[in-house]
PDB file of N, CA and C in Angstrom:
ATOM      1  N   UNK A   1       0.824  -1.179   0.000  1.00  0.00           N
ATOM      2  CA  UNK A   1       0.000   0.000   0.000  1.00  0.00           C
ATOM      3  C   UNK A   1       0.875   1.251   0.000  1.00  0.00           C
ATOM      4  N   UNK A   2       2.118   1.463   1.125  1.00  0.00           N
ATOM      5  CA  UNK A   2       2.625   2.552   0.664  1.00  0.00           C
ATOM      6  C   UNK A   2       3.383   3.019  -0.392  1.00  0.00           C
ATOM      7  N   UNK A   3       3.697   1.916  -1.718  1.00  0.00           N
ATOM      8  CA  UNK A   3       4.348   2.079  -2.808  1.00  0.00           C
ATOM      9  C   UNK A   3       3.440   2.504  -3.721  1.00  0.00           C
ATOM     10  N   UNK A   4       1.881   2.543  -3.674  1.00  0.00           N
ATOM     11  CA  UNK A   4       0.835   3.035  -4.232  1.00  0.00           C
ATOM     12  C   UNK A   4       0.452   4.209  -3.724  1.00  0.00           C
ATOM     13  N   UNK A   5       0.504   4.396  -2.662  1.00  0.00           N
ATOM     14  CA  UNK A   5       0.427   5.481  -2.241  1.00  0.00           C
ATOM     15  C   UNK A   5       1.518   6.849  -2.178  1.00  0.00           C
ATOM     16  N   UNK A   6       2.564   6.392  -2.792  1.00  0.00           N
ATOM     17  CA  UNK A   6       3.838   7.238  -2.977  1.00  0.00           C
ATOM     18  C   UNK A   6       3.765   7.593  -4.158  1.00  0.00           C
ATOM     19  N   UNK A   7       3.482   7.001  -5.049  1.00  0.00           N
ATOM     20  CA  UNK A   7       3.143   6.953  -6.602  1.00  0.00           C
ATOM     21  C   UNK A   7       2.532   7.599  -7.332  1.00  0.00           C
ATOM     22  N   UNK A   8       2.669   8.671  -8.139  1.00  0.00           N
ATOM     23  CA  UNK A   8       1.525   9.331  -8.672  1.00  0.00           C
ATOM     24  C   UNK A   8       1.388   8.502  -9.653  1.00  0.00           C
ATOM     25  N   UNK A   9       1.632   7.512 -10.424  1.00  0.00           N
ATOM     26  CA  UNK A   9       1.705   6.874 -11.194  1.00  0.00           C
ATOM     27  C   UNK A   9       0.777   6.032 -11.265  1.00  0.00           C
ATOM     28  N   UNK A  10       0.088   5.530 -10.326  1.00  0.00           N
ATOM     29  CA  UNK A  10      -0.820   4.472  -9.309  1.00  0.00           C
ATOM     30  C   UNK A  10      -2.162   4.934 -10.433  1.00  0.00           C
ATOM     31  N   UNK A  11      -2.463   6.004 -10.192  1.00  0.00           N
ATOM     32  CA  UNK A  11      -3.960   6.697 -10.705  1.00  0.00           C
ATOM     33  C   UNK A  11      -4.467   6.456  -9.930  1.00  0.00           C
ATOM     34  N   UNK A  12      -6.059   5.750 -10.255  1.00  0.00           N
ATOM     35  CA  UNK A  12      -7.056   5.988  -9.317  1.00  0.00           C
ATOM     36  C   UNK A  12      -6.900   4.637  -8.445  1.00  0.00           C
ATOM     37  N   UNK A  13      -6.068   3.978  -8.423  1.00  0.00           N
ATOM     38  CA  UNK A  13      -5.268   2.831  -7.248  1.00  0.00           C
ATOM     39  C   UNK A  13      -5.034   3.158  -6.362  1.00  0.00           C
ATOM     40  N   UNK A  14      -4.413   4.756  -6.440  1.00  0.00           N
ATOM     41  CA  UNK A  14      -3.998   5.728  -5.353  1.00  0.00           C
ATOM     42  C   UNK A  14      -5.197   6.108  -4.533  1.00  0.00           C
ATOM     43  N   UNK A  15      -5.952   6.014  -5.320  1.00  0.00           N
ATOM     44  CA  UNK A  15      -8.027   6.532  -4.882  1.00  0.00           C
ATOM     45  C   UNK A  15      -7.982   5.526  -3.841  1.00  0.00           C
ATOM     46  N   UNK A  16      -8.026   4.060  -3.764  1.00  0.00           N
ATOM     47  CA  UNK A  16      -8.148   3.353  -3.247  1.00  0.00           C
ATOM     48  C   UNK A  16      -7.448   2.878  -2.125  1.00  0.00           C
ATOM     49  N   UNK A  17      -6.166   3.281  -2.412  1.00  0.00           N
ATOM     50  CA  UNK A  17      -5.297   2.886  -1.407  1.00  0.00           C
ATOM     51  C   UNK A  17      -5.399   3.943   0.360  1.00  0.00           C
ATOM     52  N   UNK A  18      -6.017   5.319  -0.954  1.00  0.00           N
ATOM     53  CA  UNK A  18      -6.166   5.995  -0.108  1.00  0.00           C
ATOM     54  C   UNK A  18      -7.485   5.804   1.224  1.00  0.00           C
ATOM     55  N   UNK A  19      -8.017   5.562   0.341  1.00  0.00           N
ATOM     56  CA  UNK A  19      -9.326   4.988   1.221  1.00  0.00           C
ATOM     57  C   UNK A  19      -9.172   3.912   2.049  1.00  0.00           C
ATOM     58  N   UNK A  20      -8.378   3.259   1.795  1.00  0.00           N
ATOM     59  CA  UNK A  20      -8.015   1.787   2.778  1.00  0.00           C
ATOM     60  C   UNK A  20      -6.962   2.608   4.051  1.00  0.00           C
ATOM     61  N   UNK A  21      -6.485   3.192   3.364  1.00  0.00           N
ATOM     62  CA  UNK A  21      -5.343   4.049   4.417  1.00  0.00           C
ATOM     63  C   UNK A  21      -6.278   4.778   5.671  1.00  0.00           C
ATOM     64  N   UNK A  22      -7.411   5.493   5.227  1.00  0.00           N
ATOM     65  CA  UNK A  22      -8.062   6.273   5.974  1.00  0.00           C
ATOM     66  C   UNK A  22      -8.928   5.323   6.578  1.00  0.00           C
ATOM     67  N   UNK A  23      -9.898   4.276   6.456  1.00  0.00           N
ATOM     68  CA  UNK A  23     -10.562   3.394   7.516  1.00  0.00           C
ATOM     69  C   UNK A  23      -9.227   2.934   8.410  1.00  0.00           C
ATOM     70  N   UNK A  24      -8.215   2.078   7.533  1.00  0.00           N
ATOM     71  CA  UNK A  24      -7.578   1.390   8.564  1.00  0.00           C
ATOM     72  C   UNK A  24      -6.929   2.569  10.280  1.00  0.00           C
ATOM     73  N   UNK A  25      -6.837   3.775   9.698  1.00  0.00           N
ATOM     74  CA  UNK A  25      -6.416   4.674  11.169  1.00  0.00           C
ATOM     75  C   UNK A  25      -7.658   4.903  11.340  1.00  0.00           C
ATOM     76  N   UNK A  26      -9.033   4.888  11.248  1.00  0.00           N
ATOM     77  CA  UNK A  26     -10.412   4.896  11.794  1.00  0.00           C
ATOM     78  C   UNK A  26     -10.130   3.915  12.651  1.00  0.00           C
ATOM     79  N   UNK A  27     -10.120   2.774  11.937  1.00  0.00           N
ATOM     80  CA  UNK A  27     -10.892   1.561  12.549  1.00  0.00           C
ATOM     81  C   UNK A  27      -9.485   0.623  13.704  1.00  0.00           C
ATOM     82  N   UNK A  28      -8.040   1.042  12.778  1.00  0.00           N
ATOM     83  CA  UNK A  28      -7.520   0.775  13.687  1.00  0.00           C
ATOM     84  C   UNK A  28      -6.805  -1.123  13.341  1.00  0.00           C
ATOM     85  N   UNK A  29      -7.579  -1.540  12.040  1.00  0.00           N
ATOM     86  CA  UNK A  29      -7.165  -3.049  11.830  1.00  0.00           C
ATOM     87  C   UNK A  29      -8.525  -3.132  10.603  1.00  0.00           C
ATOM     88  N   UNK A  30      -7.687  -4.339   9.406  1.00  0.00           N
ATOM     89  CA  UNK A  30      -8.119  -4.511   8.555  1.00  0.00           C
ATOM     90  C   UNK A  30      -9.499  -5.010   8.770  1.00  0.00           C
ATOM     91  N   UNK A  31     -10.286  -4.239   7.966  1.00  0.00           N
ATOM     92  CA  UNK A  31     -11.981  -4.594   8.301  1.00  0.00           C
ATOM     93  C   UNK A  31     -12.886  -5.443   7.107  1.00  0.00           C
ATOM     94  N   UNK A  32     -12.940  -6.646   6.905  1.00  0.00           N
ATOM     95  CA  UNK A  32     -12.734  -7.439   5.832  1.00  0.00           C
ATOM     96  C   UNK A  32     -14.503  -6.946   5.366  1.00  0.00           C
ATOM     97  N   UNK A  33     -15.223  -6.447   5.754  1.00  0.00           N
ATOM     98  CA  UNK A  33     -16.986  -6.166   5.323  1.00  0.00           C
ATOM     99  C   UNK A  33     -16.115  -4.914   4.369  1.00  0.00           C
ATOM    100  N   UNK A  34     -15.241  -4.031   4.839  1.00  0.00           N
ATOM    101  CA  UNK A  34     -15.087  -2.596   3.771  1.00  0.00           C
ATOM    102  C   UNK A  34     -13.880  -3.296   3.176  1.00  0.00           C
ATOM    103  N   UNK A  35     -13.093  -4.167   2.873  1.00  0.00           N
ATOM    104  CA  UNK A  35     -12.847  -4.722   1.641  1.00  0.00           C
ATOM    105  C   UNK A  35     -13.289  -4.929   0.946  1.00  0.00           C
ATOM    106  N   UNK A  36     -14.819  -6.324   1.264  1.00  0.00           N
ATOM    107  CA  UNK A  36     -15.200  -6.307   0.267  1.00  0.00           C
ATOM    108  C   UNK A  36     -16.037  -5.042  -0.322  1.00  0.00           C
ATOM    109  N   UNK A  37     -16.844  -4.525   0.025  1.00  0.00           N
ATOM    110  CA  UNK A  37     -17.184  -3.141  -0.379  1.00  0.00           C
ATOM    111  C   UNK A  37     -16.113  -2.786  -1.409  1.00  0.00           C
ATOM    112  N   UNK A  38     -14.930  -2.240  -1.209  1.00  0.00           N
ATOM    113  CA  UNK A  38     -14.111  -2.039  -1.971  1.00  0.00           C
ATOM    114  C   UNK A  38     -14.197  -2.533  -3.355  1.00  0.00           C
ATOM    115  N   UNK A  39     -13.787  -4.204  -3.094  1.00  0.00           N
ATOM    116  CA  UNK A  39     -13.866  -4.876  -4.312  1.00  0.00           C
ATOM    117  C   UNK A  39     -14.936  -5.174  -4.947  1.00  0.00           C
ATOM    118  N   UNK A  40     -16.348  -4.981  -4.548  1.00  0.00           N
ATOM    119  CA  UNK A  40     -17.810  -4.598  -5.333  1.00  0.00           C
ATOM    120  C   UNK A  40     -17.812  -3.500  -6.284  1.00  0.00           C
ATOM    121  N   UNK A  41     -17.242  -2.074  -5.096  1.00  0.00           N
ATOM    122  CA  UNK A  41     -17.278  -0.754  -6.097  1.00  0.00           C
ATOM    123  C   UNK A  41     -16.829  -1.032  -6.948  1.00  0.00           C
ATOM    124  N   UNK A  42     -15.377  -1.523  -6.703  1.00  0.00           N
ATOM    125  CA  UNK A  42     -14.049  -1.437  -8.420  1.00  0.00           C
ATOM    126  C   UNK A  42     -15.433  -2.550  -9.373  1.00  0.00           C
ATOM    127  N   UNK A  43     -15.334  -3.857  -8.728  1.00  0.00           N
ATOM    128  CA  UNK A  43     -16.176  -5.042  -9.789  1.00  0.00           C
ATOM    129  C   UNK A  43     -16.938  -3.838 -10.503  1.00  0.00           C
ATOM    130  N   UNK A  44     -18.068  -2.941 -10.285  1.00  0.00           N
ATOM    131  CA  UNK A  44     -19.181  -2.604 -10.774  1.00  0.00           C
ATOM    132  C   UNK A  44     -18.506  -1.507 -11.551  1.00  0.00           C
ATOM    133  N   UNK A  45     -18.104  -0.833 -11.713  1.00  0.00           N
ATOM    134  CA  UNK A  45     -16.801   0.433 -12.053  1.00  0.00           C
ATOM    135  C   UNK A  45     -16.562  -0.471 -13.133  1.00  0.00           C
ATOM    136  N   UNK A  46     -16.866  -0.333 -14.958  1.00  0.00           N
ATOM    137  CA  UNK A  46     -16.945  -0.469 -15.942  1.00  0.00           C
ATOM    138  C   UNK A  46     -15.429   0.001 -16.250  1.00  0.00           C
ATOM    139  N   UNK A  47     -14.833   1.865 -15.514  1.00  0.00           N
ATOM    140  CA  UNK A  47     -13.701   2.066 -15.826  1.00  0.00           C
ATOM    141  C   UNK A  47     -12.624   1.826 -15.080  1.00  0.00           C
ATOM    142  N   UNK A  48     -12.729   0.639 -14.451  1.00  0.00           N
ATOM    143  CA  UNK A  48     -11.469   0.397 -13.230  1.00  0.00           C
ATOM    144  C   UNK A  48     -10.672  -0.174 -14.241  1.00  0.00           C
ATOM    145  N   UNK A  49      -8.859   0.337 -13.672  1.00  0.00           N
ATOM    146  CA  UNK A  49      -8.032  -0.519 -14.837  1.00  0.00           C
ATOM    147  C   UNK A  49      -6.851  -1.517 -14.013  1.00  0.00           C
ATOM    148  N   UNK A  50      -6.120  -2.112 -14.698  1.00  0.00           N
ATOM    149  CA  UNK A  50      -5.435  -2.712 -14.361  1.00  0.00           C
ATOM    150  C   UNK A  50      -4.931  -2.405 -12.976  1.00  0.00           C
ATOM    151  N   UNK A  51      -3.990  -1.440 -12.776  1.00  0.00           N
ATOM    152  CA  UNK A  51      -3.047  -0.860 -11.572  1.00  0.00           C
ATOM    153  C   UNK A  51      -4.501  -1.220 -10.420  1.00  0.00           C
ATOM    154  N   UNK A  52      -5.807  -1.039 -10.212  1.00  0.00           N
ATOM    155  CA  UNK A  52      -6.911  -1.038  -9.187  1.00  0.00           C
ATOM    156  C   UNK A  52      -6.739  -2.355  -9.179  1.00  0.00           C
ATOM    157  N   UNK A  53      -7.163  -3.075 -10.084  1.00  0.00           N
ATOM    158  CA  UNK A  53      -6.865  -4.631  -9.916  1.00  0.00           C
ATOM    159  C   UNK A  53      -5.980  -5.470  -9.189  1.00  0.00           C
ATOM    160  N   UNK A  54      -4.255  -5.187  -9.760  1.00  0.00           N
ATOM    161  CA  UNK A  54      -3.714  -5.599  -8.987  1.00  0.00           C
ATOM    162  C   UNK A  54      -3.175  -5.167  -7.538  1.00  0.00           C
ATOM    163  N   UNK A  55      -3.613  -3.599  -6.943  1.00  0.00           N
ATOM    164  CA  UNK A  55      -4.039  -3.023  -5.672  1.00  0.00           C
ATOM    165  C   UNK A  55      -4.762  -3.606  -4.653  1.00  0.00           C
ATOM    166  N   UNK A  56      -5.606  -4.344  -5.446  1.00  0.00           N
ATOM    167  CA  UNK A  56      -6.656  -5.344  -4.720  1.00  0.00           C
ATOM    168  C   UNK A  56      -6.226  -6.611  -4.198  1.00  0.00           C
ATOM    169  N   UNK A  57      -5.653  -7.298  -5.329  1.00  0.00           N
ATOM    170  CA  UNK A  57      -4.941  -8.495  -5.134  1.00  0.00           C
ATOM    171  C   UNK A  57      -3.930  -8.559  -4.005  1.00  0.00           C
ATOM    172  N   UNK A  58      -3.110  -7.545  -4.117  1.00  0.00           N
ATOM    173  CA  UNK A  58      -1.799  -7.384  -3.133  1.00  0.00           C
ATOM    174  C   UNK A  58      -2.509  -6.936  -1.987  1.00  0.00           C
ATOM    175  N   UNK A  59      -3.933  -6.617  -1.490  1.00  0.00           N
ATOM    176  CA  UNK A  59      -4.226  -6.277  -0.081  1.00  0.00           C
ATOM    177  C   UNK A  59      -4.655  -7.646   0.424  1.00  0.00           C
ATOM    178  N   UNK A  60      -5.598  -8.506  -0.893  1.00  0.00           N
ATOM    179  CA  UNK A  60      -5.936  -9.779  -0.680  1.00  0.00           C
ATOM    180  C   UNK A  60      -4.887 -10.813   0.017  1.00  0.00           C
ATOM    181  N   UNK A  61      -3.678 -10.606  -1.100  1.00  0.00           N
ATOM    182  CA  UNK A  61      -2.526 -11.512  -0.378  1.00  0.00           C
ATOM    183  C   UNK A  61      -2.321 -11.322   0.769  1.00  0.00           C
ATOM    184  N   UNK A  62      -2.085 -10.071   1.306  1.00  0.00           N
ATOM    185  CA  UNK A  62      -1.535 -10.148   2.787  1.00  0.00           C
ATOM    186  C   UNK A  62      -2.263 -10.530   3.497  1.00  0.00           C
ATOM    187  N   UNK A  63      -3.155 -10.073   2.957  1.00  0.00           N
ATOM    188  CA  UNK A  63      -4.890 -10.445   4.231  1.00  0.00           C
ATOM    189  C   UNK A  63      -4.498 -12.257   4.434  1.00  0.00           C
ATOM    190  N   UNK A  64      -4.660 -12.727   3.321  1.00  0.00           N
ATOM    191  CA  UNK A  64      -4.452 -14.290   3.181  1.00  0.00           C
ATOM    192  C   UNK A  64      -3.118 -14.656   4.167  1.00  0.00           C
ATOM    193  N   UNK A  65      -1.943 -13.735   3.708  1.00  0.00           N
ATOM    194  CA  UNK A  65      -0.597 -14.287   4.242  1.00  0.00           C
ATOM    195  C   UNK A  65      -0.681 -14.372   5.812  1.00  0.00           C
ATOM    196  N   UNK A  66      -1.716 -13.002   6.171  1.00  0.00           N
ATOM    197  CA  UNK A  66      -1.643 -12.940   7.708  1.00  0.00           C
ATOM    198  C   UNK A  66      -2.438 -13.859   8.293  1.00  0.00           C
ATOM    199  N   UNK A  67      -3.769 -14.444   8.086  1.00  0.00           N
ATOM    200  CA  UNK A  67      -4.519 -15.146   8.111  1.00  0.00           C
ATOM    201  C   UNK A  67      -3.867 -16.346   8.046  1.00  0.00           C
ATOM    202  N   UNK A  68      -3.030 -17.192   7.574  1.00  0.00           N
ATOM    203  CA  UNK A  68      -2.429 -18.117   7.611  1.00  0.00           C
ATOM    204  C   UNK A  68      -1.444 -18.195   8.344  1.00  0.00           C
ATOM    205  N   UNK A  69      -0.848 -16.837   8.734  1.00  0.00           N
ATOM    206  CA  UNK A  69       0.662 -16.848   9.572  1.00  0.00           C
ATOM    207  C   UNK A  69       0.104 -16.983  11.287  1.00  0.00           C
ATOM    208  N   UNK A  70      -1.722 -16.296  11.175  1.00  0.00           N
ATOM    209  CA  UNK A  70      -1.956 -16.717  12.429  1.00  0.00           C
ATOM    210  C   UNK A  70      -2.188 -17.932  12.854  1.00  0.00           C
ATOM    211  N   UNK A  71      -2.769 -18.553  11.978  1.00  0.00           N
ATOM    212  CA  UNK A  71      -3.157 -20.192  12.353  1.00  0.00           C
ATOM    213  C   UNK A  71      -2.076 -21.029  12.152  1.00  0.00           C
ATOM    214  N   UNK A  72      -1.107 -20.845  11.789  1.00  0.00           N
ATOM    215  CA  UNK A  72       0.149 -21.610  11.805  1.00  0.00           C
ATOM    216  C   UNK A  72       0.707 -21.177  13.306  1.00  0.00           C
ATOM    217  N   UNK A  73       0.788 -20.275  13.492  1.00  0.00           N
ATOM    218  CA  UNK A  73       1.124 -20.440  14.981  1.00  0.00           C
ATOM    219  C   UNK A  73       0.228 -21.036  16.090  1.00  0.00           C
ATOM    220  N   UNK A  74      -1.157 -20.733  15.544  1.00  0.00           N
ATOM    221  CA  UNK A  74      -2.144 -20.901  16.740  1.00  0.00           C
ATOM    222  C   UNK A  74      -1.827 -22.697  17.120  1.00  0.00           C
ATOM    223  N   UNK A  75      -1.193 -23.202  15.421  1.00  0.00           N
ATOM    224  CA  UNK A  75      -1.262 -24.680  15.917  1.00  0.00           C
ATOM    225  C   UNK A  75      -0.119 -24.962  16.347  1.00  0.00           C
ATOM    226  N   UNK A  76       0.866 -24.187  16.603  1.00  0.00           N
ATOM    227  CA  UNK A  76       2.412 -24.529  16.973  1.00  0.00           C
ATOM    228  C   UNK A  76       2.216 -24.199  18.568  1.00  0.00           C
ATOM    229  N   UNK A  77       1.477 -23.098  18.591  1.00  0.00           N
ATOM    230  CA  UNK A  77       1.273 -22.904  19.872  1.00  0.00           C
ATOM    231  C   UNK A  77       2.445 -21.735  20.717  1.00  0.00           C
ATOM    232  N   UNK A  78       2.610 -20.597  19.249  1.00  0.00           N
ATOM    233  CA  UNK A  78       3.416 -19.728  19.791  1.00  0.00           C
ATOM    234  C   UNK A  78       2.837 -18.404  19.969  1.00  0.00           C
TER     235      UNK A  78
END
């Protein structure tokens, strides 16, 4: 997120990132109901382009990476 967000290059990825930037210091931790929201608006958004796409993906991954890095411990028991 902050390499999109540094970026003027990003376009309207930057729109998005920005918006994820501003709930997450609202809310304080990733809020998976305004993800998907997120990824509805872009879906329905006829002009979303590539760079939004893969913006999405790379929040997805981590979400996934962290989500897995917790339950791998939960079963190690650290």
């Amino acid at each position: 997120m902050q390499r999109v967000l540094l970026m003027p290059e990003y376009g309207a990825s930057r729109d998005l990132a920005f918006n994820l930037k501003r709930h997450l210091d609202a809310v304080g931790i990733l809020d998976p109901g305004h993800f998907i929201d997120m990824c509805s608006v872009h879906r329905d958004r006829p002009e979303s382009d590539e760079m939004e796409v893969r913006f999405l993906q790379e929040v997805q991954e981590a979400e996934m990476l962290a989500a897995l890095d917790w339950t791998y411990r939960g079963a190690i028991g650290s």
